[in-house]
Protein backbone atom coordinates (compact mmCIF):
# COMPACT_ATOMS: atom_id res chain seq x y z
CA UNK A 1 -24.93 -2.90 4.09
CA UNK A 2 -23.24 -6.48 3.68
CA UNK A 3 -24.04 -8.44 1.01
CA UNK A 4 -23.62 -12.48 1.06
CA UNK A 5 -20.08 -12.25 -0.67
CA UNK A 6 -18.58 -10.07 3.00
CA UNK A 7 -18.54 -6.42 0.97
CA UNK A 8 -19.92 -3.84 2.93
CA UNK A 9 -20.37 -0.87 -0.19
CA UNK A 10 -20.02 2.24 3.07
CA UNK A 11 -16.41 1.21 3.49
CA UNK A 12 -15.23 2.30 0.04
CA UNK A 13 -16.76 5.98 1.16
CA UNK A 14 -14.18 5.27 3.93
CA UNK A 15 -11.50 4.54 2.57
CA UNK A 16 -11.58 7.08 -0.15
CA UNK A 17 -11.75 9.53 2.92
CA UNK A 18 -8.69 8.32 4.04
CA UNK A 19 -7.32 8.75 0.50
CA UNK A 20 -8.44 12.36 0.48
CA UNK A 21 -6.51 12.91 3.61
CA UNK A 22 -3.32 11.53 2.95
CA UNK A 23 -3.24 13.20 -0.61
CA UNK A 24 -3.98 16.35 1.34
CA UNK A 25 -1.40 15.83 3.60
CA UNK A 26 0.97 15.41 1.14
CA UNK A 27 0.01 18.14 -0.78
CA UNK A 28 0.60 20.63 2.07
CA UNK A 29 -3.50 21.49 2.17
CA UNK A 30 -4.18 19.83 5.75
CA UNK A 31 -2.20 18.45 8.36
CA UNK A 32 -3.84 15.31 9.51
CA UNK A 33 -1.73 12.28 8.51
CA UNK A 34 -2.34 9.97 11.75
CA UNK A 35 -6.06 9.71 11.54
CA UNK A 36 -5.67 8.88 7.57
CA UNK A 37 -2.82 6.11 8.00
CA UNK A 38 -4.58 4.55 11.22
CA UNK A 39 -8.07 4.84 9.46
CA UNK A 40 -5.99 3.07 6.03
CA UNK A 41 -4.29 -0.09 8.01
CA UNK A 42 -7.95 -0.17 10.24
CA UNK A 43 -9.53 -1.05 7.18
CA UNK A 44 -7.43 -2.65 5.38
CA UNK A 45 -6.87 -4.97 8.96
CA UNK A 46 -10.64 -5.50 8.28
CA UNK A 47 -10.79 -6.42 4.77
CA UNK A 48 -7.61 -8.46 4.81
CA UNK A 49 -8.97 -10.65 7.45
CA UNK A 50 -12.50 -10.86 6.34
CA UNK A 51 -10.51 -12.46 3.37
CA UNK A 52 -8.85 -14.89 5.29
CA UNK A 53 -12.42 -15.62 7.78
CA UNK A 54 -14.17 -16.75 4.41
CA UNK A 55 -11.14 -18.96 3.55
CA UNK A 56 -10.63 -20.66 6.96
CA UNK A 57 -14.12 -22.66 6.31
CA UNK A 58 -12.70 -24.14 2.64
CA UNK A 59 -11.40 -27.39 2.86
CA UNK A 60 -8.30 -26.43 0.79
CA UNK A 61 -4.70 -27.20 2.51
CA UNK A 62 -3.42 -24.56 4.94
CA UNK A 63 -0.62 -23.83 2.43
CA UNK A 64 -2.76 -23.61 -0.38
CA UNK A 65 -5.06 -21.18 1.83
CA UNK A 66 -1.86 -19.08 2.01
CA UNK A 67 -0.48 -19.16 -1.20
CA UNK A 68 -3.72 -17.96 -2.95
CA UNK A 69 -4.20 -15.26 -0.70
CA UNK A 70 -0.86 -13.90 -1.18
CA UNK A 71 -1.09 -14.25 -5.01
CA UNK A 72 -4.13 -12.33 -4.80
CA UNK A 73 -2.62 -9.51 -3.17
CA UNK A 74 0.40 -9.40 -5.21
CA UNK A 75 -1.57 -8.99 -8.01
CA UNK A 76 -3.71 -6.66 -6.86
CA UNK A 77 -0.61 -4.75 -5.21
CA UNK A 78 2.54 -5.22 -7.44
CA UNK A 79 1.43 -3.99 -11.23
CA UNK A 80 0.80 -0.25 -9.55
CA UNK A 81 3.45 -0.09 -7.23
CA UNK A 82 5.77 -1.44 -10.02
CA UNK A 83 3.96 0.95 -12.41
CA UNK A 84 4.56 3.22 -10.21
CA UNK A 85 8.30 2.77 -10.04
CA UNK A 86 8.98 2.25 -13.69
CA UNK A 87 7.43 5.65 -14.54
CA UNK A 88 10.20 7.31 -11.56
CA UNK A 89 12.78 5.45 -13.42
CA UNK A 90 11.81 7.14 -16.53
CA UNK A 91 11.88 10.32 -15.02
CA UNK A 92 15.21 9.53 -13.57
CA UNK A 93 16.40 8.76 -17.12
CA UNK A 94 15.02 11.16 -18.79
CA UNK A 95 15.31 14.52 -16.61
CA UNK A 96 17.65 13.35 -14.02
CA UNK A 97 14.72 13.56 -11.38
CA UNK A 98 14.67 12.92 -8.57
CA UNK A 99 17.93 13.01 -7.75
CA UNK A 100 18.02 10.95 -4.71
CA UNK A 101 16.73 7.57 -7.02
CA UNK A 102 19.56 5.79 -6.89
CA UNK A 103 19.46 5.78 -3.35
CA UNK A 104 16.31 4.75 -2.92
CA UNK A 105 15.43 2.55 -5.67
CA UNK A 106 17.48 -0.84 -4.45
CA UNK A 107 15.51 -0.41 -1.35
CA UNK A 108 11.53 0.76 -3.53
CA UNK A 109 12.20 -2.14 -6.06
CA UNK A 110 13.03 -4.91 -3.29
CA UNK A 111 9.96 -3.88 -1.38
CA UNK A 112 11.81 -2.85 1.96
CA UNK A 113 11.25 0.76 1.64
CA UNK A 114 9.96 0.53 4.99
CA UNK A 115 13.18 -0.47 6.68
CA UNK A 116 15.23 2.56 4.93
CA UNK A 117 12.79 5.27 5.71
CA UNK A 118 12.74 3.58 9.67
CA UNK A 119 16.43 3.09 10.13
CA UNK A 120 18.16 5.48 7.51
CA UNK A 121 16.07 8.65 7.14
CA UNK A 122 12.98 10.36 7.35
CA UNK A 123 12.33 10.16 3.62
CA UNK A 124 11.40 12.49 0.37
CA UNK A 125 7.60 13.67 -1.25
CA UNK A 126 8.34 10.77 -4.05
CA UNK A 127 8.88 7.38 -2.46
CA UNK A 128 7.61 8.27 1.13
CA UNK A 129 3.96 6.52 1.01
CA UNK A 130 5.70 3.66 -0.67
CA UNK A 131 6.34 2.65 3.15
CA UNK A 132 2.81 1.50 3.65
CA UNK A 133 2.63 -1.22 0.95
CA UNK A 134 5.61 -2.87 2.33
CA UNK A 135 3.99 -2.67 5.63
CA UNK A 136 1.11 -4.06 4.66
């Protein structure tokens, strides 16, 4: 059910589905990846321009309209997948794991994971769903 503000509380069942999936994918338990990644961009396709619906009727510049979107989704975005990267650094540091980091971190940190894994190779268990964000 909707409420006045656009959130529709069923989706979040949803998307933690498509979670599930993808974790269980990755973990070797089910084989299923498509339907979780296309069920994943579906709804965040949804969300992202719901978002951008409710801010078309503001009054606000264009630009403005733009900028605070994208502010809002940085941080909502970058403080995990930067989290996220810092604690692989450690790692890296500290037990020499994994050992294909170097490689891959210019590409994780500058947010264009997407283009190596495309173009370069088919990726590795740590940085592979990285490729989403920078999609998205």
């Amino acid at each position: 059910m909707s409420t006045g503000s656009g959130y529709i509380k069923s989706l979040d069942g949803a998307r933690a589905a498509s979670m599930i999936l993808i974790m269980t994918f990755h973990a070797n338990i089910a084989h299923v990846p498509w339907i979780s990644v296309q069920l994943f961009f579906v709804l965040s396709g949804y969300l992202i321009t719901g978002i951008l619906w409710r801010e078309k009727s503001k009054s606000d510049s264009l630009a403005f309209k733009f900028k605070k979107f994208w502010v809002r989704r940085s941080f909502r975005i970058f403080p995990l997948y930067y989290g996220f990267l810092l604690l692989i650094a450690l790692a890296y540091l500290l037990f020499h794991f994994p050992s294909y980091f170097k490689e891959y971190f210019p590409y994780a940190v500058s947010y264009t994971l997407n283009f190596k894994l495309a173009f370069f190779t088919t990726g590795n268990p740590i940085f592979h769903h990285l490729w989403t964000l920078s999609i998205e």
